[in-house]
Structure formats: structure tokens, C-alpha cells
N, C-alpha and C. Protein backbone atom coordinates (compact mmCIF):
# COMPACT_ATOMS: atom_id res chain seq x y z
N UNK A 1 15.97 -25.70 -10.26
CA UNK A 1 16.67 -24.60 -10.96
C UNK A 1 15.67 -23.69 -11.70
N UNK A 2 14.42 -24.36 -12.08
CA UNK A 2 13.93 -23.31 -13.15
C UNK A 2 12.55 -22.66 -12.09
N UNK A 3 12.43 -23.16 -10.82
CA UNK A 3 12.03 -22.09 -9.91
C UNK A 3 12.93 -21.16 -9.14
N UNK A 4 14.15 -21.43 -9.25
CA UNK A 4 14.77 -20.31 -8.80
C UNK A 4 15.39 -19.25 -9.48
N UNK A 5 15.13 -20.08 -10.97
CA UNK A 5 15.23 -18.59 -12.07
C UNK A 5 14.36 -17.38 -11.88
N UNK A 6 13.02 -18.49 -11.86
CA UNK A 6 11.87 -17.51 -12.19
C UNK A 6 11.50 -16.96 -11.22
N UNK A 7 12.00 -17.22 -9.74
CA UNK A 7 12.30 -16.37 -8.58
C UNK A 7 13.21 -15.04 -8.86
N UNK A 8 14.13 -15.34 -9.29
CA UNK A 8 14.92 -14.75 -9.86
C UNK A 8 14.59 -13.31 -10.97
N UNK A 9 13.66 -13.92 -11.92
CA UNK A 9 13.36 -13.08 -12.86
C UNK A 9 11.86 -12.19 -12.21
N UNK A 10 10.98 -12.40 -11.21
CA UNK A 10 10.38 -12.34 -10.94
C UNK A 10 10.82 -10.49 -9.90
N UNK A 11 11.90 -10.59 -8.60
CA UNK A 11 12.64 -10.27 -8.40
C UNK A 11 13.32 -8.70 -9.82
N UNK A 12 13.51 -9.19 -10.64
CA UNK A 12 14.26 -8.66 -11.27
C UNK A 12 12.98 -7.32 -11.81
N UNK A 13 11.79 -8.14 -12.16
CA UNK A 13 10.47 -7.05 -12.69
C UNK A 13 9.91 -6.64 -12.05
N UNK A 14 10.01 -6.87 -10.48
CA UNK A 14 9.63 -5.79 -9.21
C UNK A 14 10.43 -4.96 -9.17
N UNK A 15 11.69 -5.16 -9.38
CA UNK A 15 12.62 -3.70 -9.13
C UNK A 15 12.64 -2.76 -9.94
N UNK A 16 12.54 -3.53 -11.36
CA UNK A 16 12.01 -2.56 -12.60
C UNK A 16 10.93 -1.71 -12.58
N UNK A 17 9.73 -2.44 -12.61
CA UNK A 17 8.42 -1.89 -12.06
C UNK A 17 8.46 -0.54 -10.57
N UNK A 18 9.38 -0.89 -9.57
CA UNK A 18 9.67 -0.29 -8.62
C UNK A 18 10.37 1.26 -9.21
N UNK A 19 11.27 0.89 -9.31
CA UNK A 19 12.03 1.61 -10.17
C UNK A 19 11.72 2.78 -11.34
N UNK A 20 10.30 2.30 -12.33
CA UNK A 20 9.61 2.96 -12.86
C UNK A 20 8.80 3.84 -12.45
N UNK A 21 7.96 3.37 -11.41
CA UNK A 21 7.10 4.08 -10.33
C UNK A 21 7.60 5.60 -10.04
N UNK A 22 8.92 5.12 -9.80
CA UNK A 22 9.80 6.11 -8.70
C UNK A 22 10.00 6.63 -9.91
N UNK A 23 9.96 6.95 -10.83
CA UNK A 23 10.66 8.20 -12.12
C UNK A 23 9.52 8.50 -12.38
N UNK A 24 7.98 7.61 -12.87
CA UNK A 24 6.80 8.38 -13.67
C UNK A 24 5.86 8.65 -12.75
N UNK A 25 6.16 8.48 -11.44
CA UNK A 25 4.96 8.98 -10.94
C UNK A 25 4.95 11.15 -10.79
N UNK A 26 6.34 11.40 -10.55
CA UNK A 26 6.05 12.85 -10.34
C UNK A 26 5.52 13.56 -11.94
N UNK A 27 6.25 12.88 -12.85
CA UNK A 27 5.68 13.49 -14.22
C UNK A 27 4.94 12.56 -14.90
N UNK A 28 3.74 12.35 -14.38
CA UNK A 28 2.73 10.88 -15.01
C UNK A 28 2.14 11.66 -16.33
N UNK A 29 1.29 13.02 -16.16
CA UNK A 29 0.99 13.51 -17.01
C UNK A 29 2.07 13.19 -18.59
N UNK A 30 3.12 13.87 -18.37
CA UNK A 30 3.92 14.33 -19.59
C UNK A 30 4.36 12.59 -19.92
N UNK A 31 4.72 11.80 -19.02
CA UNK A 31 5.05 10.79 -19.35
C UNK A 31 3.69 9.50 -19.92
N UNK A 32 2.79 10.15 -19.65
CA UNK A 32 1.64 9.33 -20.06
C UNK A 32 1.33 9.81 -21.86
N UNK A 33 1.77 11.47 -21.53
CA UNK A 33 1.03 11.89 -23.06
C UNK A 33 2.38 11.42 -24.19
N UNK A 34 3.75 11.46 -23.96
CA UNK A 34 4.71 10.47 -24.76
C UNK A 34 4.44 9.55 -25.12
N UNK A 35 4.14 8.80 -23.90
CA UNK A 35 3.91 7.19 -24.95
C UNK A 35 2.38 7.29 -25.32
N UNK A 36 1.63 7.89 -25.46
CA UNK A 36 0.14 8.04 -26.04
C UNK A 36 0.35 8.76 -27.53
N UNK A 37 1.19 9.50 -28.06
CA UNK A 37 1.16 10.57 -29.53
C UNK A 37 2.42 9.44 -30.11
């Protein structure tokens, strides 16, 4: 069970990560200088 969580959760922070990619990569600039100030 607690490898198929962490399959599970593992799964869950690729899509996030995926997911992020796909929104900050066209505005990396502006989205880099936000979380930097």
C-alpha cells in the first residue's frame, strides 16, 4: 500500500510539474521576475 501511494503521489507531481511547464514556459521571463521581487 505505501508503494502504491507513493506511486500515486509521484504521478500526481508529474502532472503538476507538467502542467506548470505548460503555463510558465511562454511567460518565463515575467513569471520568473514575480517570484524573484
Amino acid at each position: 500500500m505505501a508503494a502504491r501511494s507513493s506511486t500515486v503521489l509521484l504521478w500526481i507531481l508529474v502532472s503538476i510539474w507538467i502542467l506548470f511547464e505548460d503555463v510558465a514556459r511562454p511567460n518565463l521571463p515575467s513569471a520568473a521576475s514575480s517570484l524573484f521581487h
